[in-house]
C-alpha atoms as a PDB file:
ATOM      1  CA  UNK A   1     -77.066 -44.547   6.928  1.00  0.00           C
ATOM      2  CA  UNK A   2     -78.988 -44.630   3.506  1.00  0.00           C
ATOM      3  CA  UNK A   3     -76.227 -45.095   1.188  1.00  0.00           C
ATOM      4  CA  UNK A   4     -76.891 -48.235   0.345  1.00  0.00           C
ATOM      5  CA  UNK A   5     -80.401 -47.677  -0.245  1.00  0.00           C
ATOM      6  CA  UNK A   6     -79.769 -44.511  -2.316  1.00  0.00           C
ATOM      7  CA  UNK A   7     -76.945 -46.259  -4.209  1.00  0.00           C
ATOM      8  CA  UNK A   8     -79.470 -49.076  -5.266  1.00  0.00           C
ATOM      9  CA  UNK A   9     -82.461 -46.970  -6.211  1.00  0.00           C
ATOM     10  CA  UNK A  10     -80.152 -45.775  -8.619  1.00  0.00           C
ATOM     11  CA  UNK A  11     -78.900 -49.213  -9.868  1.00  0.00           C
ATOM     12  CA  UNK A  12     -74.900 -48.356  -9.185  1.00  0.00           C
ATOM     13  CA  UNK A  13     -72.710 -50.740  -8.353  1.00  0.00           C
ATOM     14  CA  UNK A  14     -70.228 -50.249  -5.428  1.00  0.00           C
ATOM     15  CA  UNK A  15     -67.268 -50.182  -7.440  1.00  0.00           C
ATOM     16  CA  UNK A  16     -68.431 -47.949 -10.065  1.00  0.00           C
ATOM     17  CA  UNK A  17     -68.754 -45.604  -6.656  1.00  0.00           C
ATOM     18  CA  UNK A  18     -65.727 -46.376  -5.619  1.00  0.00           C
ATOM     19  CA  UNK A  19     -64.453 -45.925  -9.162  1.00  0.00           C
ATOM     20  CA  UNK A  20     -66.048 -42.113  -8.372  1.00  0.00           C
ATOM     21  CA  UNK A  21     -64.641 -41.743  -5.456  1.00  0.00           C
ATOM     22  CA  UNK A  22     -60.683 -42.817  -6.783  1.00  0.00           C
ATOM     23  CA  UNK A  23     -60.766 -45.773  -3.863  1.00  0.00           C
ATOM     24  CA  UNK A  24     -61.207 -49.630  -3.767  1.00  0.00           C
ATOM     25  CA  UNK A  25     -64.313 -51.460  -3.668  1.00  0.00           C
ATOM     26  CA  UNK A  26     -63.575 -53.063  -0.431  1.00  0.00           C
ATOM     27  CA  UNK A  27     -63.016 -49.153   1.043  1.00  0.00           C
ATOM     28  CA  UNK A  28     -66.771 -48.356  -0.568  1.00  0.00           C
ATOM     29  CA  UNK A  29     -67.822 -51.336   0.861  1.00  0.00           C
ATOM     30  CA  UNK A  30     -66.980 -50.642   4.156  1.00  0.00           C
ATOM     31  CA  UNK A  31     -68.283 -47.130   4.494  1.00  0.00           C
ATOM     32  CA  UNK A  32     -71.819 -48.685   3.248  1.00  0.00           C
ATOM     33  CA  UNK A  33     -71.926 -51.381   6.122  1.00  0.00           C
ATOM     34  CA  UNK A  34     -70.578 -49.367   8.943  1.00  0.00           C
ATOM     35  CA  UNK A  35     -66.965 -50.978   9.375  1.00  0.00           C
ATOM     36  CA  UNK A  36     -65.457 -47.852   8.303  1.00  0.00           C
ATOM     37  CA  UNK A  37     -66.230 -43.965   9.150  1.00  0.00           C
ATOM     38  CA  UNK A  38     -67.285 -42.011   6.300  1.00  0.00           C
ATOM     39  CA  UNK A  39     -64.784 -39.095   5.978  1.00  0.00           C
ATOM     40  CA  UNK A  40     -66.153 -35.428   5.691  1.00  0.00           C
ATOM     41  CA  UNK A  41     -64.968 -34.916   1.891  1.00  0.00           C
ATOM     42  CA  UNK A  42     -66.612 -38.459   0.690  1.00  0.00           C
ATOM     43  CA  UNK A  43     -69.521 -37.614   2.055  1.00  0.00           C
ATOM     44  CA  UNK A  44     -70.319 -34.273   0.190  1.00  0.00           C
ATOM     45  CA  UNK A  45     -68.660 -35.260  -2.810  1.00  0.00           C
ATOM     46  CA  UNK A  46     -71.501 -38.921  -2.421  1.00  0.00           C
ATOM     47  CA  UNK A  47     -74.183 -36.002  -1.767  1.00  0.00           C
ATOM     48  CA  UNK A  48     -72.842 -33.620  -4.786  1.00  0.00           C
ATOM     49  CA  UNK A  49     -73.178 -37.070  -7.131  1.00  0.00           C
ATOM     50  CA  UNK A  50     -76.842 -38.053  -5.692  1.00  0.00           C
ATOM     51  CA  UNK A  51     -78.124 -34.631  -5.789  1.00  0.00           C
ATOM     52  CA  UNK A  52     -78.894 -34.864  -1.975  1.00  0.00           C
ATOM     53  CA  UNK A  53     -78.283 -33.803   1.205  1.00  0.00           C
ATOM     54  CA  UNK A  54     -74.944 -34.848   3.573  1.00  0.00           C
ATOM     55  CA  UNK A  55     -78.463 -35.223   5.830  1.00  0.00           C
ATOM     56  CA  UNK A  56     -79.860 -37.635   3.836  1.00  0.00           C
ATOM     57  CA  UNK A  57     -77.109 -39.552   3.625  1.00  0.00           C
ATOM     58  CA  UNK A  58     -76.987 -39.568   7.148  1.00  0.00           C
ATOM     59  CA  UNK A  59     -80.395 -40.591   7.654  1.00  0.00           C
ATOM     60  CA  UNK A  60     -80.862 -37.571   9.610  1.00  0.00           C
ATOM     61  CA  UNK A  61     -83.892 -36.523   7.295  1.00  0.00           C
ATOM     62  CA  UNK A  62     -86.240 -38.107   5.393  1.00  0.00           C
ATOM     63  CA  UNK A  63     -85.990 -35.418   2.553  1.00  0.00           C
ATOM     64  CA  UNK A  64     -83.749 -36.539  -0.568  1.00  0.00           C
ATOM     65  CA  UNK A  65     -83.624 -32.619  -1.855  1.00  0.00           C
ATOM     66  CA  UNK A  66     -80.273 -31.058  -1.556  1.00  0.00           C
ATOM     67  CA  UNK A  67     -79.865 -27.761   0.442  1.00  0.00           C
ATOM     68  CA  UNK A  68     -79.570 -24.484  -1.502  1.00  0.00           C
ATOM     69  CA  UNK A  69     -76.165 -23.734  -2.339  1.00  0.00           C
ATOM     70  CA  UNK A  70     -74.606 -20.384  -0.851  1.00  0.00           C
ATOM     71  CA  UNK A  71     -75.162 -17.198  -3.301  1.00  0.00           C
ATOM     72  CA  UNK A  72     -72.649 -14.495  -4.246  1.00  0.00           C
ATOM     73  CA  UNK A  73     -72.034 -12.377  -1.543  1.00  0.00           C
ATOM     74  CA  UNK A  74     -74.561  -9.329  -1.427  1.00  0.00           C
ATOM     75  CA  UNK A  75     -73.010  -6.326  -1.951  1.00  0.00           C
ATOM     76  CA  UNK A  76     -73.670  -3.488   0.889  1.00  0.00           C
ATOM     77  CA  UNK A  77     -75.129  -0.470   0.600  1.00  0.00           C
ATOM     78  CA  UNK A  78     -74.122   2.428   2.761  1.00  0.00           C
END
C-alpha cells in the first residue's frame, strides 16, 4: 500500500489525517503499516483528499490520476 508514501510526498502528518478522517492517530497509524484493514469508506474518502485513485492507494497501479467521475445520466431518445 502507498499511503504512506503518498501521505509524505505531500508533507502530512498522520494525525492531521487522522484529524481528516474523525479517528485517532494510533487508528491512522495502523491502516498505514498493515496492522489494521483499511475500511471501504476511508479509503475513497483518503483517495477523494489525494486526488487519486482507491487503485493507487492500493498499489494496484502505478498511475496517481483519479478515475473520471460518473456523468448525469443520458437522457434516451426514442
Amino acid at each position: 500500500m502507498k499511503l504512506k508514501d503518498i501521505r509524505e510526498d505531500r508533507d502530512i502528518t498522520q494525525r492531521e489525517l487522522a484529524e481528516f478522517l474523525h479517528i485517532k492517530q494510533n487508528t491512522y497509524s495502523q491502516y498505514e503499516n498493515g496492522q489494521r484493514s483499511l475500511p471501504v469508506d476511508v479509503l475513497i474518502k483518503l483517495a477523494d483528499y489525494f486526488s487519486t485513485s482507491t487503485d493507487y492507494i492500493l498499489g494496484l497501479t502505478d498511475n496517481k490520476k483519479p478515475y473520471p467521475r460518473k456523468g448525469a445520466k443520458k437522457k434516451s431518445t426514442g
